[in-house]
C-alpha atoms as a PDB file:
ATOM      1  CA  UNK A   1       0.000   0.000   0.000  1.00  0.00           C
ATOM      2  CA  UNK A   2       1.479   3.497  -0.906  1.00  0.00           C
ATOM      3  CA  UNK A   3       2.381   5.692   1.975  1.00  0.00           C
ATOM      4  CA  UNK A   4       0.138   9.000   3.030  1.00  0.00           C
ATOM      5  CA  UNK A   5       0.878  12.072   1.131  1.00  0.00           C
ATOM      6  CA  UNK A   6       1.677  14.878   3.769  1.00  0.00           C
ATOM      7  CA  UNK A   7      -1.050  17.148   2.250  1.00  0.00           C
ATOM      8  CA  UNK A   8      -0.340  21.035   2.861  1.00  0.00           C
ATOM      9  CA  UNK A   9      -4.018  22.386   2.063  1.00  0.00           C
ATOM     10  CA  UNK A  10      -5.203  25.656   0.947  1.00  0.00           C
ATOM     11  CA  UNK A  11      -8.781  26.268   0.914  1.00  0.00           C
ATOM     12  CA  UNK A  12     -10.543  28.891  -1.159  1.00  0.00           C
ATOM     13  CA  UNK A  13     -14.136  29.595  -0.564  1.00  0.00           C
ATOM     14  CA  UNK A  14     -16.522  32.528   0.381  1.00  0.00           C
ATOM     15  CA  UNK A  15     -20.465  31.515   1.994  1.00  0.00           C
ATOM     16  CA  UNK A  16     -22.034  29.329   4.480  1.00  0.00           C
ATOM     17  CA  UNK A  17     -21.914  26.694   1.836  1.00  0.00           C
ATOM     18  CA  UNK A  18     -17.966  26.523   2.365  1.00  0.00           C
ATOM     19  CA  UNK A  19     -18.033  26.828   5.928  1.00  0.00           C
ATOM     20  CA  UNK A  20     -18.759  23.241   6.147  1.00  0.00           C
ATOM     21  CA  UNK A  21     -15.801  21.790   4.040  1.00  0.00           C
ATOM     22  CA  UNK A  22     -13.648  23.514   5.789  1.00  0.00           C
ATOM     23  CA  UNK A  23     -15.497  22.663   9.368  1.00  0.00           C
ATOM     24  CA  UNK A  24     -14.946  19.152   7.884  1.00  0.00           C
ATOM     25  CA  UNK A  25     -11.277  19.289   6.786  1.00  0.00           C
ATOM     26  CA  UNK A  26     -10.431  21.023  10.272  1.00  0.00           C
ATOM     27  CA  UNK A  27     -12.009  17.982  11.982  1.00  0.00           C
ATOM     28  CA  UNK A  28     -10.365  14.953  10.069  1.00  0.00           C
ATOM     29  CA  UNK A  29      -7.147  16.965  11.185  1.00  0.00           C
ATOM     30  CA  UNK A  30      -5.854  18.520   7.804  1.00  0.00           C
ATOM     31  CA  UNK A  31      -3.365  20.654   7.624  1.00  0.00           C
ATOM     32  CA  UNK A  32      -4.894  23.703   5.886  1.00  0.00           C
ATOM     33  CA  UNK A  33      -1.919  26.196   5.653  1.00  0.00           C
ATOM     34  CA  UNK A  34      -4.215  28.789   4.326  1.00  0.00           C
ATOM     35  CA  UNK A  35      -7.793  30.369   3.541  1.00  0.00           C
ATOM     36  CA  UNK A  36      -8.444  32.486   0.206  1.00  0.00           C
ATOM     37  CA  UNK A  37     -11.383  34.327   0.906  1.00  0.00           C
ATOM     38  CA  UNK A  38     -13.230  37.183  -0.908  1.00  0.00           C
ATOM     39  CA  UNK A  39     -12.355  41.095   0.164  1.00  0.00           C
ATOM     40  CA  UNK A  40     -15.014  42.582   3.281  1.00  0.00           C
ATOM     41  CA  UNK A  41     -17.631  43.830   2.126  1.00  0.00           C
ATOM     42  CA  UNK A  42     -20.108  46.855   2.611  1.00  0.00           C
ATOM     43  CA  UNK A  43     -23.592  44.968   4.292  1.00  0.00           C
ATOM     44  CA  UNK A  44     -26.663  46.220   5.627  1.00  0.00           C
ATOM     45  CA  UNK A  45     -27.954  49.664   6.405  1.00  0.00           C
ATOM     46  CA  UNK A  46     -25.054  51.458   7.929  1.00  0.00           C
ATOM     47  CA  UNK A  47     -23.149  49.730   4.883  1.00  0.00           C
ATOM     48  CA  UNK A  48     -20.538  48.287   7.884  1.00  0.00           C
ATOM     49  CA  UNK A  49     -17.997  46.398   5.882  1.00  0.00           C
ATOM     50  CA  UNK A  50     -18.659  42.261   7.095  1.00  0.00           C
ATOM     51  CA  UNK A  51     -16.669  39.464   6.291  1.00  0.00           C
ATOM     52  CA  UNK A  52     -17.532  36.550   4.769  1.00  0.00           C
ATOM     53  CA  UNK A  53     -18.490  33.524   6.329  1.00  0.00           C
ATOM     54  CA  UNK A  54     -15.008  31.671   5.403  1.00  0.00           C
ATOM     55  CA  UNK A  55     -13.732  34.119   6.938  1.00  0.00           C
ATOM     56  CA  UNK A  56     -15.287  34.473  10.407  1.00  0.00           C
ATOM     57  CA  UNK A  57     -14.550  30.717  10.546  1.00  0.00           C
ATOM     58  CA  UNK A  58     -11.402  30.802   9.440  1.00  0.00           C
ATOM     59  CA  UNK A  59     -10.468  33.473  12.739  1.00  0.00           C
ATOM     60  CA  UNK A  60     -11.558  31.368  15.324  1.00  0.00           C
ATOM     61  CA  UNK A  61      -9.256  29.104  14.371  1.00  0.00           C
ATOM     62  CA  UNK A  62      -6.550  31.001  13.877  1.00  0.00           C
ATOM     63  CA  UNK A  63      -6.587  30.143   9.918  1.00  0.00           C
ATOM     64  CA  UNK A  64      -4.027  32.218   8.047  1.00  0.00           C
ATOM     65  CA  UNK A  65      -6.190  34.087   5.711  1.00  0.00           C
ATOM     66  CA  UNK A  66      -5.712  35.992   2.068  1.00  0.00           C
ATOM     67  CA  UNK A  67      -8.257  38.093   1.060  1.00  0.00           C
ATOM     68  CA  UNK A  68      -7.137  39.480  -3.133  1.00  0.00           C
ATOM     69  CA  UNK A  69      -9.250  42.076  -4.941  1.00  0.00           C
ATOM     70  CA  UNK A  70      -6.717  40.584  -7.696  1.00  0.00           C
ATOM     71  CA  UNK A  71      -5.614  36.974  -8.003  1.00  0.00           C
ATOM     72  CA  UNK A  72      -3.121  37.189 -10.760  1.00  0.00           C
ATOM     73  CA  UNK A  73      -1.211  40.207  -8.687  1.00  0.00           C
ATOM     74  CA  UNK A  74       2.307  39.464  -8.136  1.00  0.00           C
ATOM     75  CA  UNK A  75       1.713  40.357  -4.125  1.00  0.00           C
ATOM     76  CA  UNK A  76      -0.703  37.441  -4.181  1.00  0.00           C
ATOM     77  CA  UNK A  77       0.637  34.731  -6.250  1.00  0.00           C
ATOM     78  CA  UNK A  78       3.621  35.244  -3.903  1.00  0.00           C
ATOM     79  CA  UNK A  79       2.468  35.234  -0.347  1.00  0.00           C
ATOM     80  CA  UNK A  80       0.253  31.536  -2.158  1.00  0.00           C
ATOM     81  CA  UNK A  81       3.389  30.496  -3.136  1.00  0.00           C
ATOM     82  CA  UNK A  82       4.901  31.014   0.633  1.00  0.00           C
ATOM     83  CA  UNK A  83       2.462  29.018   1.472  1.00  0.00           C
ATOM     84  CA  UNK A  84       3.823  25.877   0.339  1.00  0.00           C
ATOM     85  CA  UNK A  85       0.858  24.008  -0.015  1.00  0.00           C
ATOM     86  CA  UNK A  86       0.456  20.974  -2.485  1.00  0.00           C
ATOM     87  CA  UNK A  87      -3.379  20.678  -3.079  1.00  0.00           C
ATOM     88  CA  UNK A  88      -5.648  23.611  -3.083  1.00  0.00           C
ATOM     89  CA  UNK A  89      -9.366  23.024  -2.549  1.00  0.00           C
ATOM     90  CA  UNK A  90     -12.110  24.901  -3.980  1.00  0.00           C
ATOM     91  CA  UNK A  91     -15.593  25.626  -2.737  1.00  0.00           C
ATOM     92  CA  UNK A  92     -17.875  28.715  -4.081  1.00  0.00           C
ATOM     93  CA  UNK A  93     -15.355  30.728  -4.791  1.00  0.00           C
ATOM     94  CA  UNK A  94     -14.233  32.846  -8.358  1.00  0.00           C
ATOM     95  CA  UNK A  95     -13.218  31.802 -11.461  1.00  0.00           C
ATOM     96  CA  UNK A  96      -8.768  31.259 -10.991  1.00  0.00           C
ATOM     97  CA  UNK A  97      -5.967  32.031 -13.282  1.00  0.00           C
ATOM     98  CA  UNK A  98      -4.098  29.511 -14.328  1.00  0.00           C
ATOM     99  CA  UNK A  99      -1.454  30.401 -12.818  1.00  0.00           C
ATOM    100  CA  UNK A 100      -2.950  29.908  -9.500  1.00  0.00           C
ATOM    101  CA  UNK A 101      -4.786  26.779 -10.224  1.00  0.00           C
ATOM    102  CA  UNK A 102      -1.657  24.796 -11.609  1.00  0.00           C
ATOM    103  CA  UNK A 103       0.267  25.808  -8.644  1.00  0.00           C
ATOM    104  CA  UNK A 104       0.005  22.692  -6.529  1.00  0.00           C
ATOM    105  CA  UNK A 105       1.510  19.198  -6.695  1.00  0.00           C
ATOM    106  CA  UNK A 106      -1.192  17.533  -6.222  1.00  0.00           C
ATOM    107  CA  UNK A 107      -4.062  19.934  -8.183  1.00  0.00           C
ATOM    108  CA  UNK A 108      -6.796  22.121  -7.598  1.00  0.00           C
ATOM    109  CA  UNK A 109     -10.129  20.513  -7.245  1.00  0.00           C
ATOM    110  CA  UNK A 110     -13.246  21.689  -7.015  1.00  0.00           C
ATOM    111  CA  UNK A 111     -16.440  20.900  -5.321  1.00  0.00           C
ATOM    112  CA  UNK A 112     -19.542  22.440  -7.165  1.00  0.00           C
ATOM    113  CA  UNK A 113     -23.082  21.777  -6.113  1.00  0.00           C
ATOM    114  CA  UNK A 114     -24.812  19.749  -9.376  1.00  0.00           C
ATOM    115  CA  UNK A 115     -23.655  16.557 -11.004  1.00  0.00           C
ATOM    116  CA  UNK A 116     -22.182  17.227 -13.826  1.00  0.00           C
ATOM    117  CA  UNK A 117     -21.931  17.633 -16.853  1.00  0.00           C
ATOM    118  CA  UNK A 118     -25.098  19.838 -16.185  1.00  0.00           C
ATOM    119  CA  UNK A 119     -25.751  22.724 -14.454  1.00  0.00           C
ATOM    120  CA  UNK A 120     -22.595  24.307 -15.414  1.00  0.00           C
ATOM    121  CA  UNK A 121     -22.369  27.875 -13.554  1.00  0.00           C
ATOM    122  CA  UNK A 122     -23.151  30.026 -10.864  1.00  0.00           C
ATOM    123  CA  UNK A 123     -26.491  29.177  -9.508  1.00  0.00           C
ATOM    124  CA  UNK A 124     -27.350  25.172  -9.859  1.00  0.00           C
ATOM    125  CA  UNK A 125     -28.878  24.510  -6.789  1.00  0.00           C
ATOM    126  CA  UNK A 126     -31.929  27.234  -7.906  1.00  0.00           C
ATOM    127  CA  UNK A 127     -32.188  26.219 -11.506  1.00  0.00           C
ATOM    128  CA  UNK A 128     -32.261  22.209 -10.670  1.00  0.00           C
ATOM    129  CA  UNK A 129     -35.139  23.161  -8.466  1.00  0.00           C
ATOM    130  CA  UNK A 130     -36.824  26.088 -11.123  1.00  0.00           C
ATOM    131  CA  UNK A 131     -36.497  23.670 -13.688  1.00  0.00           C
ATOM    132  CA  UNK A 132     -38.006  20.579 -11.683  1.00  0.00           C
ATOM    133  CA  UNK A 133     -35.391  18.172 -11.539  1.00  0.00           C
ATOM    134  CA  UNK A 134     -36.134  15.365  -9.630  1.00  0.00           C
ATOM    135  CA  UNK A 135     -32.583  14.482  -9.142  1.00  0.00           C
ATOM    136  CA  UNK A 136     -29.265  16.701  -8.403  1.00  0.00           C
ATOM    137  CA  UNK A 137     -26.235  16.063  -6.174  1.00  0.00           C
ATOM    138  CA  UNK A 138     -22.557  17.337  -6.101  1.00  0.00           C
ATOM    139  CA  UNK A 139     -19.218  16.626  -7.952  1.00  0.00           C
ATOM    140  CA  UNK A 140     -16.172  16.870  -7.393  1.00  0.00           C
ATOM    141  CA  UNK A 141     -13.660  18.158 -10.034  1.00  0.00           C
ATOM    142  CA  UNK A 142      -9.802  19.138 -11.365  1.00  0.00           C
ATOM    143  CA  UNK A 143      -9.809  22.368 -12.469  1.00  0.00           C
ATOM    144  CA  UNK A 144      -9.238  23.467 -16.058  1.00  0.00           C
ATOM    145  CA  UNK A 145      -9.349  26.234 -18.218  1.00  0.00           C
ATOM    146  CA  UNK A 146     -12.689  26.559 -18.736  1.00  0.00           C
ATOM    147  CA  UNK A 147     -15.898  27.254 -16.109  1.00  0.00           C
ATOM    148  CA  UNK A 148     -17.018  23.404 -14.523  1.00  0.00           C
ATOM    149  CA  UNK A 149     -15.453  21.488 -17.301  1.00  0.00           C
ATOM    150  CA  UNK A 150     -12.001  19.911 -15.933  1.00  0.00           C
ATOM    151  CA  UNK A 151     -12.275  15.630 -15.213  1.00  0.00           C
ATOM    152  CA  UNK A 152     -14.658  14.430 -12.637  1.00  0.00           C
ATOM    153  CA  UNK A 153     -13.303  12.707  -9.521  1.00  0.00           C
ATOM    154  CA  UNK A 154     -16.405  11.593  -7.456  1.00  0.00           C
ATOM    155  CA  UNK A 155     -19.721  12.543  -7.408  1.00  0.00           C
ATOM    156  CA  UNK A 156     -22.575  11.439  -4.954  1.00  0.00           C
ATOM    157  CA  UNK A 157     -26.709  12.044  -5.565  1.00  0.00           C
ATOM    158  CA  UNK A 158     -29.683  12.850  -3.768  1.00  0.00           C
ATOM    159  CA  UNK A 159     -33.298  13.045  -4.965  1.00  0.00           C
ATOM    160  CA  UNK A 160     -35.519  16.472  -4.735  1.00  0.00           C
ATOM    161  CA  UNK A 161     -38.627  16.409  -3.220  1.00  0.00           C
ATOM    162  CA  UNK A 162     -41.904  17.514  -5.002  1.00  0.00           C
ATOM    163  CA  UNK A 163     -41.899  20.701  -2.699  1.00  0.00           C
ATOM    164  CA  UNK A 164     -38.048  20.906  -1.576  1.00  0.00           C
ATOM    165  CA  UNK A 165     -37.170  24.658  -1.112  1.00  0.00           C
ATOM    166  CA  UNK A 166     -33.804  25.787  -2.378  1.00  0.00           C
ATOM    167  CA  UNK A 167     -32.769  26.320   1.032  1.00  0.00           C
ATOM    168  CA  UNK A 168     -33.241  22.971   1.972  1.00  0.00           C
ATOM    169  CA  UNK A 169     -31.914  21.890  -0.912  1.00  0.00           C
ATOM    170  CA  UNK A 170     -28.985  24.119  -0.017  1.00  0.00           C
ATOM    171  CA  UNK A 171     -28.156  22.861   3.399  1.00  0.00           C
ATOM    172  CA  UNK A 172     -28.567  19.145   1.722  1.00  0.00           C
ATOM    173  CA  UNK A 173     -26.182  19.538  -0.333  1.00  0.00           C
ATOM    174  CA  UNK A 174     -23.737  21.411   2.021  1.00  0.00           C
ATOM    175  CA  UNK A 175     -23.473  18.289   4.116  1.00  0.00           C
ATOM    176  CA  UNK A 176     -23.338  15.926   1.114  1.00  0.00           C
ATOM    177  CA  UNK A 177     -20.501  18.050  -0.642  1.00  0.00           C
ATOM    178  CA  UNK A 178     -18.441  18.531   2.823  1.00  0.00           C
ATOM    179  CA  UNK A 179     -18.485  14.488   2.851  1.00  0.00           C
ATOM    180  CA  UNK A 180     -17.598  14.378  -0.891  1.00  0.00           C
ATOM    181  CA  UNK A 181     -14.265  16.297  -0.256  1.00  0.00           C
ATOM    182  CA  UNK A 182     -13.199  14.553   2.228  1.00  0.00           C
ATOM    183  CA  UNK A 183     -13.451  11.334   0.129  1.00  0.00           C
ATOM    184  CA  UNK A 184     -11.872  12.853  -2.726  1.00  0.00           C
ATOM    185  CA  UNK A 185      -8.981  13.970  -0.066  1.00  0.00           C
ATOM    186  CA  UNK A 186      -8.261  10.397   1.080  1.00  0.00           C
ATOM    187  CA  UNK A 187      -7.774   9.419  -2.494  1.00  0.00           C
ATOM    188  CA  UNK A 188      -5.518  12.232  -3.469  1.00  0.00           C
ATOM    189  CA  UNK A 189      -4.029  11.895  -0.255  1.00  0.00           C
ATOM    190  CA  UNK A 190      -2.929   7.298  -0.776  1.00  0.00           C
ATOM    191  CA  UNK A 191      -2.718   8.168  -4.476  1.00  0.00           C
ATOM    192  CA  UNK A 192      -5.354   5.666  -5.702  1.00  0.00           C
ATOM    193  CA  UNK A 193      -7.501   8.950  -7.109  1.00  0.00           C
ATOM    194  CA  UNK A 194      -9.155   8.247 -10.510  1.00  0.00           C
ATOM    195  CA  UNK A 195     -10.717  10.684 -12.790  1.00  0.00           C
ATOM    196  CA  UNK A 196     -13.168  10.355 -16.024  1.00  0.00           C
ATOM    197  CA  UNK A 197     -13.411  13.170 -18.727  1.00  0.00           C
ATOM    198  CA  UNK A 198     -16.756  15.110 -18.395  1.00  0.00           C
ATOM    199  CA  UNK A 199     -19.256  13.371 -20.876  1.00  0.00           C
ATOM    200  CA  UNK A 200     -20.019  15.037 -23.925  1.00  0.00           C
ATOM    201  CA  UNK A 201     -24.369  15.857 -24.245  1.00  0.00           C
ATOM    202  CA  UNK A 202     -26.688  17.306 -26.121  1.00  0.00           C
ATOM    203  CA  UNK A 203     -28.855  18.653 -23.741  1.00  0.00           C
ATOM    204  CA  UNK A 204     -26.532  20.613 -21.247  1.00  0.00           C
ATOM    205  CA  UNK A 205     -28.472  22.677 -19.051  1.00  0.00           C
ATOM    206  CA  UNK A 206     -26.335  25.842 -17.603  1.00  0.00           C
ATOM    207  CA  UNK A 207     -26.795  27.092 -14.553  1.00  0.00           C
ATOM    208  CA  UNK A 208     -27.303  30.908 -15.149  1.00  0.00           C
ATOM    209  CA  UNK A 209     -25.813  33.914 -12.658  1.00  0.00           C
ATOM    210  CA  UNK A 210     -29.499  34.966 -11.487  1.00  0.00           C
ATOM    211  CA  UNK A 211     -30.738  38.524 -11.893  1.00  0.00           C
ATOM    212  CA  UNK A 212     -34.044  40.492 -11.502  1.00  0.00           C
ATOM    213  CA  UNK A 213     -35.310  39.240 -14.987  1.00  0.00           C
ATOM    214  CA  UNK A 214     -34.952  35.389 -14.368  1.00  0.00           C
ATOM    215  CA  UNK A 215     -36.542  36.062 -10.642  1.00  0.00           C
ATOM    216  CA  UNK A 216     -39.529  37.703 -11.933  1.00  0.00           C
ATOM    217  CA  UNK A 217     -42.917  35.417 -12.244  1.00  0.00           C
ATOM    218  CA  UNK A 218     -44.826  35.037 -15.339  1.00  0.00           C
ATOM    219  CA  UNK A 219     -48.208  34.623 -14.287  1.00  0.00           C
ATOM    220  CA  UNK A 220     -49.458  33.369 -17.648  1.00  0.00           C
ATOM    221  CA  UNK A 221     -47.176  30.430 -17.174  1.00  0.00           C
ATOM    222  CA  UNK A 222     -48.158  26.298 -16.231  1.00  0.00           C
ATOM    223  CA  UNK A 223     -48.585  26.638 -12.640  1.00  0.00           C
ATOM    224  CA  UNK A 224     -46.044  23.650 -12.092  1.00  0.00           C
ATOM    225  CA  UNK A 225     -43.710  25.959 -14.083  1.00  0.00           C
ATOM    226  CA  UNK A 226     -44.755  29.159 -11.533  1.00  0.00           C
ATOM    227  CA  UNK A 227     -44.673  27.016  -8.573  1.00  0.00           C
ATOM    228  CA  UNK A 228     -41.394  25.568  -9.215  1.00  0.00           C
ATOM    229  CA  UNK A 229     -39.667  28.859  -9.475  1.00  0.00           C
ATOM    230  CA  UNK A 230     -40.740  30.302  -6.479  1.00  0.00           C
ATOM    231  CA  UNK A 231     -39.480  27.188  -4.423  1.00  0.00           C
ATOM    232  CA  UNK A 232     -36.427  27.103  -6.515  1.00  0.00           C
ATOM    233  CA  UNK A 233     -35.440  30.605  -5.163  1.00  0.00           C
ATOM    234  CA  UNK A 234     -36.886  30.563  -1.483  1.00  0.00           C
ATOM    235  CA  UNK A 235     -35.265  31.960   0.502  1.00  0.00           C
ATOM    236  CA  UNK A 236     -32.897  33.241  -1.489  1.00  0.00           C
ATOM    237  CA  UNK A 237     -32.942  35.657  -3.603  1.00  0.00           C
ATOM    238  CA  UNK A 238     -36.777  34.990  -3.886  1.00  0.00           C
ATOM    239  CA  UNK A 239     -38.981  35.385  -7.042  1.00  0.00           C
ATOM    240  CA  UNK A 240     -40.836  38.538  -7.426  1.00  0.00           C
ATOM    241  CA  UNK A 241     -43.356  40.009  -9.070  1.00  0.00           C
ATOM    242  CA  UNK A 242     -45.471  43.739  -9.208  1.00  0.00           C
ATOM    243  CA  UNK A 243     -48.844  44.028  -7.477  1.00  0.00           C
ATOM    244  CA  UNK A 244     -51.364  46.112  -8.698  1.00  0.00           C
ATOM    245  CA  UNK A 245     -53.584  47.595  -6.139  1.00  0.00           C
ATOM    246  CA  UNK A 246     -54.791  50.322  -4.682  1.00  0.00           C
ATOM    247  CA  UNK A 247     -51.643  52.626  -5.057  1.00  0.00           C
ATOM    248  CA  UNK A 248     -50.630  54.992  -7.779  1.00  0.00           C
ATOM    249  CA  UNK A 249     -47.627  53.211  -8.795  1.00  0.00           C
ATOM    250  CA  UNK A 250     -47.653  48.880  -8.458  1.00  0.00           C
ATOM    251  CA  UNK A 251     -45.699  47.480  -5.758  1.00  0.00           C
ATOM    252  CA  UNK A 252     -42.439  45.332  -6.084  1.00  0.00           C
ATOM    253  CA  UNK A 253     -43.397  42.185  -3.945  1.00  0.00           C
ATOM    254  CA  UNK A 254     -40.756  39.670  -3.107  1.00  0.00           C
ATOM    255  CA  UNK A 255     -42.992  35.718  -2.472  1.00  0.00           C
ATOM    256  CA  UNK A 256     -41.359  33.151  -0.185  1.00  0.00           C
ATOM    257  CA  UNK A 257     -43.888  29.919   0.805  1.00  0.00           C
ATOM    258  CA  UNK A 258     -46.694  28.949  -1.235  1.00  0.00           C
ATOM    259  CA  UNK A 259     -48.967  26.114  -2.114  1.00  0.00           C
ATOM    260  CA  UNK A 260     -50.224  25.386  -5.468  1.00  0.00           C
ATOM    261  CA  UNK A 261     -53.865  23.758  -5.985  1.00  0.00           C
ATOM    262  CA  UNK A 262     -54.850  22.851  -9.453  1.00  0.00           C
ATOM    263  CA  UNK A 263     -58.209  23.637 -10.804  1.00  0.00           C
ATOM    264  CA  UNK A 264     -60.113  24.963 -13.643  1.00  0.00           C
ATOM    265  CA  UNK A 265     -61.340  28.799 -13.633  1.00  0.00           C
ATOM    266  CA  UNK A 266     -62.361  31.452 -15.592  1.00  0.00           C
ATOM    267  CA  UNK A 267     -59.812  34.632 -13.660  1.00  0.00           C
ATOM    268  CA  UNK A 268     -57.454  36.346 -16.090  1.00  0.00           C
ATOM    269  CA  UNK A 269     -53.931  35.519 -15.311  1.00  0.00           C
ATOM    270  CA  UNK A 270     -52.816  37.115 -12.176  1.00  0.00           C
ATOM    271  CA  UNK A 271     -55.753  37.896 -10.564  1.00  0.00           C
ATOM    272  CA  UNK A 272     -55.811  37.911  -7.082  1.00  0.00           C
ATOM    273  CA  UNK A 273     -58.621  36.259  -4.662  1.00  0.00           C
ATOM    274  CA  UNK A 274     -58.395  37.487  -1.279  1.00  0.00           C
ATOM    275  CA  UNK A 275     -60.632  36.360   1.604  1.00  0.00           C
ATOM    276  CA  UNK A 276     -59.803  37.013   5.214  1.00  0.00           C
ATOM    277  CA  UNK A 277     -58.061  33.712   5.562  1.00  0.00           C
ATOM    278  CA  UNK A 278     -55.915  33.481   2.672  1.00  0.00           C
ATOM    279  CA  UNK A 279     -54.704  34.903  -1.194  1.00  0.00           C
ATOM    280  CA  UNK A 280     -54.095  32.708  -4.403  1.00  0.00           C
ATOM    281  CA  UNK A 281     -53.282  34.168  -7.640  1.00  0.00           C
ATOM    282  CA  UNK A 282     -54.989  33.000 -10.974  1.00  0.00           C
ATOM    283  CA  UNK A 283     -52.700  31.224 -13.369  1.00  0.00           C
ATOM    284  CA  UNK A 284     -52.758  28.327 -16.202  1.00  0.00           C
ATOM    285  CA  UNK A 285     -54.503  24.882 -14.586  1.00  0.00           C
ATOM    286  CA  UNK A 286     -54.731  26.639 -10.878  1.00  0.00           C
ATOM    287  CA  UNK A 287     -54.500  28.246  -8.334  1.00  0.00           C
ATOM    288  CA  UNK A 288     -51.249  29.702  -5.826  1.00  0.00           C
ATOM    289  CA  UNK A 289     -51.775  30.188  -2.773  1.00  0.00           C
ATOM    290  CA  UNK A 290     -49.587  32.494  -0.982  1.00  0.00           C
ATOM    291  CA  UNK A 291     -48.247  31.595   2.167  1.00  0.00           C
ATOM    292  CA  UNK A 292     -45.662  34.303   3.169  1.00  0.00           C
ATOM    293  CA  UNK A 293     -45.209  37.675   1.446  1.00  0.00           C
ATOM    294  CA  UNK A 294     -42.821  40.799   1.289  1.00  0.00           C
ATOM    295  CA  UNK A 295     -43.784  44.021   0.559  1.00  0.00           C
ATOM    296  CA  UNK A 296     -41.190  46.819   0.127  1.00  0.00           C
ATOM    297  CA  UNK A 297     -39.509  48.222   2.782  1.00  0.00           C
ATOM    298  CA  UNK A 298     -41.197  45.475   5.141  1.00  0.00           C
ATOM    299  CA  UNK A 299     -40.110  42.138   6.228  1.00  0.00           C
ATOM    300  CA  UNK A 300     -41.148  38.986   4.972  1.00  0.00           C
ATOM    301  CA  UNK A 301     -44.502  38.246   6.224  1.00  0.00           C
ATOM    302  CA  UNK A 302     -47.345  35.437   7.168  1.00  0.00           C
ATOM    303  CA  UNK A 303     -50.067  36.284   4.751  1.00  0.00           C
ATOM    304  CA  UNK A 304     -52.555  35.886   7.428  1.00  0.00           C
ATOM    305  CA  UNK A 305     -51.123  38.887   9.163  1.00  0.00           C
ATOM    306  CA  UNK A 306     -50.975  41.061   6.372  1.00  0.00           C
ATOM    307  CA  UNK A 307     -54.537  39.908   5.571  1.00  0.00           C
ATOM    308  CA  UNK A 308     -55.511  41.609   9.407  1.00  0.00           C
ATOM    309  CA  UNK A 309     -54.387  44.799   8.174  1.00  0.00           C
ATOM    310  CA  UNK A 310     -54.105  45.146   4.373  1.00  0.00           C
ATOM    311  CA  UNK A 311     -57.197  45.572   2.101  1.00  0.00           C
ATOM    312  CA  UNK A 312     -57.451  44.055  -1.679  1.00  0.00           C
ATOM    313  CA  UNK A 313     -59.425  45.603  -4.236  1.00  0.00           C
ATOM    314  CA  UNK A 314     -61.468  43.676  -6.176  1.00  0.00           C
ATOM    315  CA  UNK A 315     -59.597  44.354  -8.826  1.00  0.00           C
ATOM    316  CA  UNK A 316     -55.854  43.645  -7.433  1.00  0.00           C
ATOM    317  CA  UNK A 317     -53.092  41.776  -9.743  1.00  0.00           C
ATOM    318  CA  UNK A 318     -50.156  39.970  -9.837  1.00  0.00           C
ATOM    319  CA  UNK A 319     -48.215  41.816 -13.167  1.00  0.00           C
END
């Protein structure tokens, strides 16, 4: 049996989704030499720079920690280089140079949160979910040139429930991937690590950066379609829509939990029902029922309570 590798790790990664690698690494005593994590940032109301979650971990245990604005500057690549470290592990981080990924002995793998060839990108946990997979999982990766593409190392699977949430889907996944990397670790780490070239398909589906235009509901779609999307980004950064009420301009509403109930009606799509226990929205084959809302400037809220103190017109849409 080949001896151990002494593995000298550096971990790159940014959100709670990281935290637990590294958590994991930490506790099946690695030596991680170093944390790449991205720059504070300005957060909340007073704009108070925070750091990232990676971060805030990595200081309570007295992690040494780089934080570039620019990973090909020469001030970075050398204090990584003083690093010494001969694998480099990477969990939702940025895109690297190549000059920072071939740096190791051992490589620069990746953990990213679909099994791939599909999903591709920066958001895959939402769009498996918005696009109503009944399957996704997490894969483990060399890194390459190009954006999810290098050889595959391991990847394990998990189904998705009819009504699973993105952030449950999230924190799934999160534990799953954390156990993945340590797997992949041991191999790299006895040398008996295998890889297989990404398959070539058809029908890739990417995993596209969301913004305010793929957020935003279309009420005249299938309510399946409608239904999926919301789940697929609740809680975060939730689908959203305009409501058209009873004020001069219509409202920017963000929607969180909801229930869908199919059933034939004659409502134009986007109509709202109201009664004084609860508020579905007209759409193709059904019915949504809205569980929690947002209006602007207000937190996220139980319909039921807004229901107490917030009046409908007969008239009121979803746009």
């Amino acid at each position: 049996m080949m001896k151990k590798r002494d593995l000298r790790i550096v971990f790159m990664g940014t959100p709670d989704f990281a935290v637990t690698t590294l958590k994991a690494l930490i506790e099946h005593n690695y030596e991680v030499v170093g944390v790449i994590t991205a720059p504070d940032r300005p957060a909340g109301r007073g704009q108070k720079l925070r750091a990232s979650a990676v971060k805030e971990f990595a200081l309570e245990h007295k992690l040494t920690i780089l934080q570039p604005t620019n990973l090909k500057a020469e001030s970075f690549l050398e204090e990584l280089k003083a690093l010494k470290a001969n694998l480099q592990i990477i969990v939702a981080f940025r895109m690297l140079p190549k000059v920072v990924w071939q740096m190791p002995e051992y490589g620069t793998f990746n953990l990213h949160a679909s099994l791939l060839p599909q999903y591709r990108g920066a958001a895959p946990i939402h769009w498996a979910i918005i696009n109503g997979e009944t399957k996704t999982g997490v894969t483990t990766f060399f890194i390459d040139e190009k954006i999810d593409t290098g050889a595959i190392i391991s990847s394990e699977s998990t189904p998705i429930g009819t009504d699973t949430t993105v952030g449950q889907l999230h924190d799934e996944l999160m534990l799953i991937g954390s156990e993945l990397v340590i797997k992949t670790v041991r191999q790299i780490e006895t040398g008996t690590v295998s890889t297989e070239v990404q398959p070539q398909t058809e029908d890739l589906k990417t995993a596209y950066k969301l913004n305010a235009d793929n957020c935003k509901i279309d009420w005249s779609q299938p309510l399946t379609t409608i239904y999926n999307k919301i789940r697929g980004l609740n809680p975060f950064p939730a689908a959203w829509c305009y409501l058209e009420n009873n004020d001069p301009t219509p409202l920017r509403v963000k929607l969180y939990e909801v229930e869908k109930h199919e059933a034939p009606h004659n409502y134009e799509f986007g109509t709202l029902i109201a009664t004084k226990d609860d508020l579905k929205v007209a759409c193709q084959d059904g019915y949504i029922t809205i569980i929690e809302i947002q209006l602007p400037g207000k937190r996220k809220m139980n319909v039921k309570s807004l229901l107490n103190g917030y009046d409908f017109s007969d008239s009121a849409k979803l746009l």
